[in-house]
N, C-alpha and C. Protein backbone atom coordinates (compact mmCIF):
# COMPACT_ATOMS: atom_id res chain seq x y z
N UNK A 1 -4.37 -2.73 6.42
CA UNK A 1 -4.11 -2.04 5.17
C UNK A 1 -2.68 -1.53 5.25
N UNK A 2 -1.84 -2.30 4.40
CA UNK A 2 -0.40 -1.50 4.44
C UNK A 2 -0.23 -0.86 2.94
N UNK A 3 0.46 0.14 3.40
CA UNK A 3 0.30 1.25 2.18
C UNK A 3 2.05 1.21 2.19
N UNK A 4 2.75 0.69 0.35
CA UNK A 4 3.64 1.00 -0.29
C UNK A 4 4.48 2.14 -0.87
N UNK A 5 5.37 2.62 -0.73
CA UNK A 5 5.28 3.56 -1.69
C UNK A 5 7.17 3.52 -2.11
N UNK A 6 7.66 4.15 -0.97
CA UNK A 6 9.47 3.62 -2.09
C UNK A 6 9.28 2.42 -1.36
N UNK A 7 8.68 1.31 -1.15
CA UNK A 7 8.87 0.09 -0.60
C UNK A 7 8.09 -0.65 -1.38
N UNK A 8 8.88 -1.25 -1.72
CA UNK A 8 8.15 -2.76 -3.23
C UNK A 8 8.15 -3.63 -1.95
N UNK A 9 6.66 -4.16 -1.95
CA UNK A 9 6.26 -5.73 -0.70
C UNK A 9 6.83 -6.77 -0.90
N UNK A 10 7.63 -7.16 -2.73
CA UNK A 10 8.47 -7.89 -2.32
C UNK A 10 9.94 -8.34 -1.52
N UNK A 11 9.79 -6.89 -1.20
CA UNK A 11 11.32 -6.65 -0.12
C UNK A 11 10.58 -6.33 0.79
N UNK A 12 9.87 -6.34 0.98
CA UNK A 12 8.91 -5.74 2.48
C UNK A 12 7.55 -6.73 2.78
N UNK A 13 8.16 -7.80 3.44
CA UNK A 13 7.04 -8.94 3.96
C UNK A 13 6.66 -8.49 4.84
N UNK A 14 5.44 -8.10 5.45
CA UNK A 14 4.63 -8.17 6.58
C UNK A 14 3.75 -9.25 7.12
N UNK A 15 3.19 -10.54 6.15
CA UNK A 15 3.16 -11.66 6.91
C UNK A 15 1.98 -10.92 7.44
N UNK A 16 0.47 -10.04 6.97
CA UNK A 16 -0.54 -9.79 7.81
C UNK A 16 -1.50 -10.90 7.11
N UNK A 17 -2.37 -11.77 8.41
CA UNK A 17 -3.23 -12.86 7.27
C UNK A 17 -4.55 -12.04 6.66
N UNK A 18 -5.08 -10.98 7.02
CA UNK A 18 -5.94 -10.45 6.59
C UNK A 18 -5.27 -8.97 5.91
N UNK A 19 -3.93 -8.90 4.91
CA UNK A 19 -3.62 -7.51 4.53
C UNK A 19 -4.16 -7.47 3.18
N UNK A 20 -4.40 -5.74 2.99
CA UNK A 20 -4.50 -5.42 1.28
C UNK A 20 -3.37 -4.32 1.65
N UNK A 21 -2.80 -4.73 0.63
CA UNK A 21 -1.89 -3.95 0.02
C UNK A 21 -1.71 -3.13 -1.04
N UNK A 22 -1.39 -1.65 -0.44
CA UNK A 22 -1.83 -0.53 -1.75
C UNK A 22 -0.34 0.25 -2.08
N UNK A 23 -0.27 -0.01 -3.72
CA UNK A 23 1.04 0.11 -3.34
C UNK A 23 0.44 1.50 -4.52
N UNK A 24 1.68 2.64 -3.99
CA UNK A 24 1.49 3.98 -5.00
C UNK A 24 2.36 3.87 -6.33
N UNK A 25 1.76 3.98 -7.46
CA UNK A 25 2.26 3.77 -8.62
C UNK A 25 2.47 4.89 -8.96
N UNK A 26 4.62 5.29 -9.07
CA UNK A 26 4.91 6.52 -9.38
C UNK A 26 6.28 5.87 -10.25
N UNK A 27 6.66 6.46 -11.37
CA UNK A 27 7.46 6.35 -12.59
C UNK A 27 8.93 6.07 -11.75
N UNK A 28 9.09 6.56 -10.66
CA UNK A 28 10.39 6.73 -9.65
C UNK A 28 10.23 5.56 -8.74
N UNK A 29 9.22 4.74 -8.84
CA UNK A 29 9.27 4.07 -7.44
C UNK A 29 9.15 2.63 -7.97
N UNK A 30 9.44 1.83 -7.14
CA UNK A 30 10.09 1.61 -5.92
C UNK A 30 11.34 1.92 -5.63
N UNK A 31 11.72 2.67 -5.06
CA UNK A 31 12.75 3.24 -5.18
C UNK A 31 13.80 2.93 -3.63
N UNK A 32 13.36 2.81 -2.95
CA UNK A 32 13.83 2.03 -1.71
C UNK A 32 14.83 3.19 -0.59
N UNK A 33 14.64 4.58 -0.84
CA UNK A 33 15.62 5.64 -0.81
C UNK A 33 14.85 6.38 0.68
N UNK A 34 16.07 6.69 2.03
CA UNK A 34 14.87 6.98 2.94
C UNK A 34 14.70 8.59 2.87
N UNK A 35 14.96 8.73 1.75
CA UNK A 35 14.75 10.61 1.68
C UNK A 35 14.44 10.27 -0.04
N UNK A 36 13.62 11.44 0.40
CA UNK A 36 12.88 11.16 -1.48
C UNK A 36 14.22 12.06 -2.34
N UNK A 37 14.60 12.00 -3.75
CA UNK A 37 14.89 12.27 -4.45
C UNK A 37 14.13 13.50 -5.55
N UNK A 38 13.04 13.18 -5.35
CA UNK A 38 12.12 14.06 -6.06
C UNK A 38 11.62 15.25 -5.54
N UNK A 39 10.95 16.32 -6.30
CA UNK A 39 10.46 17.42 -5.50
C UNK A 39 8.98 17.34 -4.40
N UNK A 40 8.68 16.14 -4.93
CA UNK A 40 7.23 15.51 -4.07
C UNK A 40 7.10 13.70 -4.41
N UNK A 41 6.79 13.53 -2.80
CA UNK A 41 6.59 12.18 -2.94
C UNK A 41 5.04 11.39 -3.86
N UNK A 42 5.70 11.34 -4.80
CA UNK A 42 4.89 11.12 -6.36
C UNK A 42 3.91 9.56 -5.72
N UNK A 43 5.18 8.86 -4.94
CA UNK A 43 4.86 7.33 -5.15
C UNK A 43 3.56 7.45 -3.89
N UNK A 44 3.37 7.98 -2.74
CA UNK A 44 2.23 8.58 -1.52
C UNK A 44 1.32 9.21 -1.97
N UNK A 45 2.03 10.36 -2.98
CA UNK A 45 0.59 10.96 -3.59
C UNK A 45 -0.24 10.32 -4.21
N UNK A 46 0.29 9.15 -4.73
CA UNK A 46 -0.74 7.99 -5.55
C UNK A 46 -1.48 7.47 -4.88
N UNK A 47 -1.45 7.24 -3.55
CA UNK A 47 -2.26 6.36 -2.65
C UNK A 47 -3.34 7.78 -2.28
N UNK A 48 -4.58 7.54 -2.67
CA UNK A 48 -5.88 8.46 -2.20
C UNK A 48 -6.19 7.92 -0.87
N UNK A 49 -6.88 8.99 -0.58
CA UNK A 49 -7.81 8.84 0.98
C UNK A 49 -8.98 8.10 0.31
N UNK A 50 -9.11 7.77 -0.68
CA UNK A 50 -10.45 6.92 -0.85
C UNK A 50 -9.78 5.52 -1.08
N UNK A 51 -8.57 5.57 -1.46
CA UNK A 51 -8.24 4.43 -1.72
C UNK A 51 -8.40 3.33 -0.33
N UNK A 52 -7.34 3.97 0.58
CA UNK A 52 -7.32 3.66 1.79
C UNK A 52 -9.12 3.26 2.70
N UNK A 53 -9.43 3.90 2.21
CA UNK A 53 -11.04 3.83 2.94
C UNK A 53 -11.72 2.60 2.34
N UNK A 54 -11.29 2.86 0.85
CA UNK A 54 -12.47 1.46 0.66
C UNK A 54 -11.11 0.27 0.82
N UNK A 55 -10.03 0.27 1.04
CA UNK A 55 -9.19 -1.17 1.40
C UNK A 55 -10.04 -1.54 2.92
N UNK A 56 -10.05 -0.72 3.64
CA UNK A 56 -10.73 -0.59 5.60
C UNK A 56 -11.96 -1.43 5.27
N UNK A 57 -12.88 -0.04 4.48
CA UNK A 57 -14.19 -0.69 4.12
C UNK A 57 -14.21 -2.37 3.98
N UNK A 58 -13.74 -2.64 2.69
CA UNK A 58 -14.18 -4.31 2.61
C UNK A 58 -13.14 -5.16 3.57
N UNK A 59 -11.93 -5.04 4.35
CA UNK A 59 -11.80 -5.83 5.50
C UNK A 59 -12.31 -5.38 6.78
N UNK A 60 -13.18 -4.46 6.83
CA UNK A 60 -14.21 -4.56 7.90
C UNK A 60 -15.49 -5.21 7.48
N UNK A 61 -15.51 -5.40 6.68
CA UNK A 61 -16.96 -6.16 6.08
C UNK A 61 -16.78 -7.73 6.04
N UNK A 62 -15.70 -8.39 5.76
CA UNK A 62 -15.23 -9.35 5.85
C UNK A 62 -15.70 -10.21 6.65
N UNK A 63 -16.08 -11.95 6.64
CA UNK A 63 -16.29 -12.36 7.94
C UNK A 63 -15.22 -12.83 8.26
N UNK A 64 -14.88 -13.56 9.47
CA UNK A 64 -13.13 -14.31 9.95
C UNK A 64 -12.48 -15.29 8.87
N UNK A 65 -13.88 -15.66 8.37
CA UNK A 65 -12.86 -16.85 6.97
C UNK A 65 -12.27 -16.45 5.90
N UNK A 66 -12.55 -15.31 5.89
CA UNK A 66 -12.13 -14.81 4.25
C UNK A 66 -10.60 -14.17 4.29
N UNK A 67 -10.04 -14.49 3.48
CA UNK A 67 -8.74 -13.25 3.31
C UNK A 67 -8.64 -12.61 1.59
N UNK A 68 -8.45 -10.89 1.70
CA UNK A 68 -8.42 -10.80 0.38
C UNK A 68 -6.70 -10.28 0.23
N UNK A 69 -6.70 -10.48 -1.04
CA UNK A 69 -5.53 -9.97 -1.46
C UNK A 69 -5.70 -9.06 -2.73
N UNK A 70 -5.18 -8.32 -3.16
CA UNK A 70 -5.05 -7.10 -4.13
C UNK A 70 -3.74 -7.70 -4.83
């Protein structure tokens, strides 16, 4: 599970054969900046702890043949 946030995956290949990718949808982002600009990182706060759990969830459920993508 790789988690986005000032990093758009199309500038950021990771090449994982089994990744979901969660990217945080914030009005400022992708913004590519290594210090935020804003008073809170808007584009992280978008990514939930549930989000993350159910990406785990269904590639632990997965059998070896499958790959998903988001």
């Amino acid at each position: 599970v790789s988690l986005f946030g000032t990093n758009d995956p199309a500038w950021t290949e990771t090449d994982f054969d089994r990744e979901i990718k969660i990217i945080g949808d914030a009005d400022c982002g992708p913004c590519a900046r290594p210090i935020c600009n804003q008073s809170r990182h808007k584009c992280m706060e978008a990514i939930t702890v549930d989000m993350v759990c159910e990406a785990a969830e269904r590639l632990m459920s997965l059998d070896n043949n499958k790959i998903v993508q988001d």
